[in-house]
Protein backbone atom coordinates (compact mmCIF):
# COMPACT_ATOMS: atom_id res chain seq x y z
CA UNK A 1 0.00 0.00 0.00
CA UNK A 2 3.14 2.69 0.79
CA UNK A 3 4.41 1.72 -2.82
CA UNK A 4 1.26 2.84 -4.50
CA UNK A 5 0.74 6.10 -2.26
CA UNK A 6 4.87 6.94 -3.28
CA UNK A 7 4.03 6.27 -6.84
CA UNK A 8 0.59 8.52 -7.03
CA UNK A 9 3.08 10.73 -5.23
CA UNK A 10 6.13 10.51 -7.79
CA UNK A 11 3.22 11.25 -10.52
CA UNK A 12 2.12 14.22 -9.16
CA UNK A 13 5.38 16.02 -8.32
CA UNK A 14 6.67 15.44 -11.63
CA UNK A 15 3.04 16.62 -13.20
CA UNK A 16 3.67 19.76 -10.92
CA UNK A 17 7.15 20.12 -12.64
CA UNK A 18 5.66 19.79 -15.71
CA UNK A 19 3.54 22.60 -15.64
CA UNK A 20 5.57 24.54 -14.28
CA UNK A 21 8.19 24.11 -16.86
CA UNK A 22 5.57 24.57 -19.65
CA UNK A 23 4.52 27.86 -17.85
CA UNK A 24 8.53 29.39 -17.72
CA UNK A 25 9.26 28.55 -21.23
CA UNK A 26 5.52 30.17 -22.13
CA UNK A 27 6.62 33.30 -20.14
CA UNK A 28 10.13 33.33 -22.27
CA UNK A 29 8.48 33.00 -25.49
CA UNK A 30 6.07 35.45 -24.79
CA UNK A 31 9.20 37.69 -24.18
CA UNK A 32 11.00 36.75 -27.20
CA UNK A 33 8.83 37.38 -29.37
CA UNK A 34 7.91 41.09 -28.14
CA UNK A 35 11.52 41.79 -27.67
CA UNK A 36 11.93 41.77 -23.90
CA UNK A 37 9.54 43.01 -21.26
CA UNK A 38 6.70 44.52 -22.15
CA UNK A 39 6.64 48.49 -23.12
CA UNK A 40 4.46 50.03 -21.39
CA UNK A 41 2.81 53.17 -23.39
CA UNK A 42 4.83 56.27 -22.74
CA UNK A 43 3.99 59.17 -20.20
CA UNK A 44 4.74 62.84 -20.23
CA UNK A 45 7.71 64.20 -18.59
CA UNK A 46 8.78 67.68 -18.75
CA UNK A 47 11.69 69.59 -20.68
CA UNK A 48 13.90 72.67 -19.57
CA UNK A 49 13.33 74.42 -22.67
CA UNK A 50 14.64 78.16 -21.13
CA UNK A 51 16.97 78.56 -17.66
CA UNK A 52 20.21 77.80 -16.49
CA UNK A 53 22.62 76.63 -19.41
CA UNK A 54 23.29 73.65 -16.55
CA UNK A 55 20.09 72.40 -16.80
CA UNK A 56 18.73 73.46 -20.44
CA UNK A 57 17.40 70.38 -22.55
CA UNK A 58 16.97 68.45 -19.12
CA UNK A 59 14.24 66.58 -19.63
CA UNK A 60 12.55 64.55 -16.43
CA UNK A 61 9.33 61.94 -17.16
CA UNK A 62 6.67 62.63 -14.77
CA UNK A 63 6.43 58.66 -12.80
CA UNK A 64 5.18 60.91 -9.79
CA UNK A 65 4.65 64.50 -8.51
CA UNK A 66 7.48 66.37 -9.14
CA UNK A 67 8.62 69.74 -7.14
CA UNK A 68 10.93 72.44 -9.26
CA UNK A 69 12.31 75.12 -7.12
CA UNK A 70 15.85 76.68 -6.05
CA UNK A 71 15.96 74.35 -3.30
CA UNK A 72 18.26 71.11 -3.27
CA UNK A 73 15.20 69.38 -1.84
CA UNK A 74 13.69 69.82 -5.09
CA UNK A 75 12.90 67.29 -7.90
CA UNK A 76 14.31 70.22 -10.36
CA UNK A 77 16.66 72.53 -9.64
CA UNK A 78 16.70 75.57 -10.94
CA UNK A 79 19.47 77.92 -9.46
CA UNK A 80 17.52 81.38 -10.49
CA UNK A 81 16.69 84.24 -8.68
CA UNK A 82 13.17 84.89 -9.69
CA UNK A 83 12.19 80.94 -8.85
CA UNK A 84 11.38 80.32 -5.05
CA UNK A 85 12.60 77.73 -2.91
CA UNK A 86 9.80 75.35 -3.64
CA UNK A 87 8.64 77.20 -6.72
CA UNK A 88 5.51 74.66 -7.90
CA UNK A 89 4.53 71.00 -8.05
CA UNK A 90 3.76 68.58 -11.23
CA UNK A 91 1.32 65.82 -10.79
CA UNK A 92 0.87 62.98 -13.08
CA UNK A 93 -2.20 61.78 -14.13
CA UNK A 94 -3.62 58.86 -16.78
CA UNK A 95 -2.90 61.01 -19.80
CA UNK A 96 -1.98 64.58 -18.43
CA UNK A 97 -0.80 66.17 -15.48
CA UNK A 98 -1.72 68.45 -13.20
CA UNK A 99 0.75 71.83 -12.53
CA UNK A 100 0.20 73.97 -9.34
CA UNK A 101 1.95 77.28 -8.04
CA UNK A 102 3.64 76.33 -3.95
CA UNK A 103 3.30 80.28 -3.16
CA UNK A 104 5.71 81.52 -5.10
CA UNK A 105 6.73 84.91 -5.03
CA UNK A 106 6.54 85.79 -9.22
CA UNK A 107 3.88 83.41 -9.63
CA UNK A 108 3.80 80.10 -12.01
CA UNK A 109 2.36 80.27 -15.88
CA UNK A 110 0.58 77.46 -17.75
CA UNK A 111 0.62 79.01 -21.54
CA UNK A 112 0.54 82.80 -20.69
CA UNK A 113 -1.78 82.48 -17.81
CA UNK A 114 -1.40 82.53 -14.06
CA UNK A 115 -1.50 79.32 -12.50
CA UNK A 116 -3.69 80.75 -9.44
CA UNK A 117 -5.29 77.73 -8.71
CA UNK A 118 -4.19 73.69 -10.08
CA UNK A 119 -4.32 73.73 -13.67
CA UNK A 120 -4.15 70.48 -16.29
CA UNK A 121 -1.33 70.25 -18.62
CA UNK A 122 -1.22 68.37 -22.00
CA UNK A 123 1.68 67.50 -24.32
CA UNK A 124 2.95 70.66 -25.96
CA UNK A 125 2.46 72.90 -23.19
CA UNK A 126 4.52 75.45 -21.54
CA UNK A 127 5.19 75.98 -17.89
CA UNK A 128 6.92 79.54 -16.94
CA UNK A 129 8.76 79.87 -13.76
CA UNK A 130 10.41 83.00 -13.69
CA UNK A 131 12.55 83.70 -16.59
CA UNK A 132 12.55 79.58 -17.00
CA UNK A 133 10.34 77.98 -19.66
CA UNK A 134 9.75 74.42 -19.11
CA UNK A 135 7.31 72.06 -21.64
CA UNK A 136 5.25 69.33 -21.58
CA UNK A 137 6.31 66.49 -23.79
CA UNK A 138 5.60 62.85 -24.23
CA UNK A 139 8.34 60.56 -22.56
């Protein structure tokens, strides 16, 4: 009786490895044949389009809020007088983002406009800090 409870046992360990080996080399053809892991589709990030020579052409995809100010506790640094310490925030969302002025002393622009309250962003816009022009791009 022990011989046939080993052997149902021996049967079902190697079924076990069996699917598990057909599920691994599933997985690595799947990756083959799309060329590694799966892309995800591409988010915005942001571009230093005006500023500090330093940091012009900087560009920083937006995988989370984002702070720009003159701070080194920033996310962006931008060493200019007319930016404040923590100058505004940049909040990601499903296909935009969402831009908002910290109480900055010159004030934060979306396109020309005053950013006086939390304003949406697309791709192609422009954010003005100071004399610093940054813009919305796809990642």
């Amino acid at each position: 009786m022990a011989d046939v409870i080993l052997l149902v046992g021996r049967i079902l360990l190697l079924a076990m490895l069996y699917l598990f080996l057909l599920a691994a080399v599933r997985t690595g053809v799947g990756m083959v044949a799309t060329g590694g892991a799966r892309k995800r589709a591409k988010g915005l990030a942001v571009q230093v389009v005006e500023g500090p020579e330093e940091i012009r052409g900087v560009t920083l995809e937006l995988s989370g809020p984002i702070v720009i100010g003159r701070s080194p506790d920033a996310d962006l640094v931008i060493a200019d007088d007319f930016v404040s310490s923590t100058h505004a925030r940049i909040v990601p969302g499903d296909t935009d983002a969402v831009v908002e002025d910290l109480g900055s002393t010159n004030g934060t622009f979306v396109n020309g406009q005053p950013a006086t309250r939390p304003l949406v962003v697309r791709e192609g816009d422009m954010i003005e800090l100071g004399t610093n022009r940054i813009k919305v791009v796809r990642a």
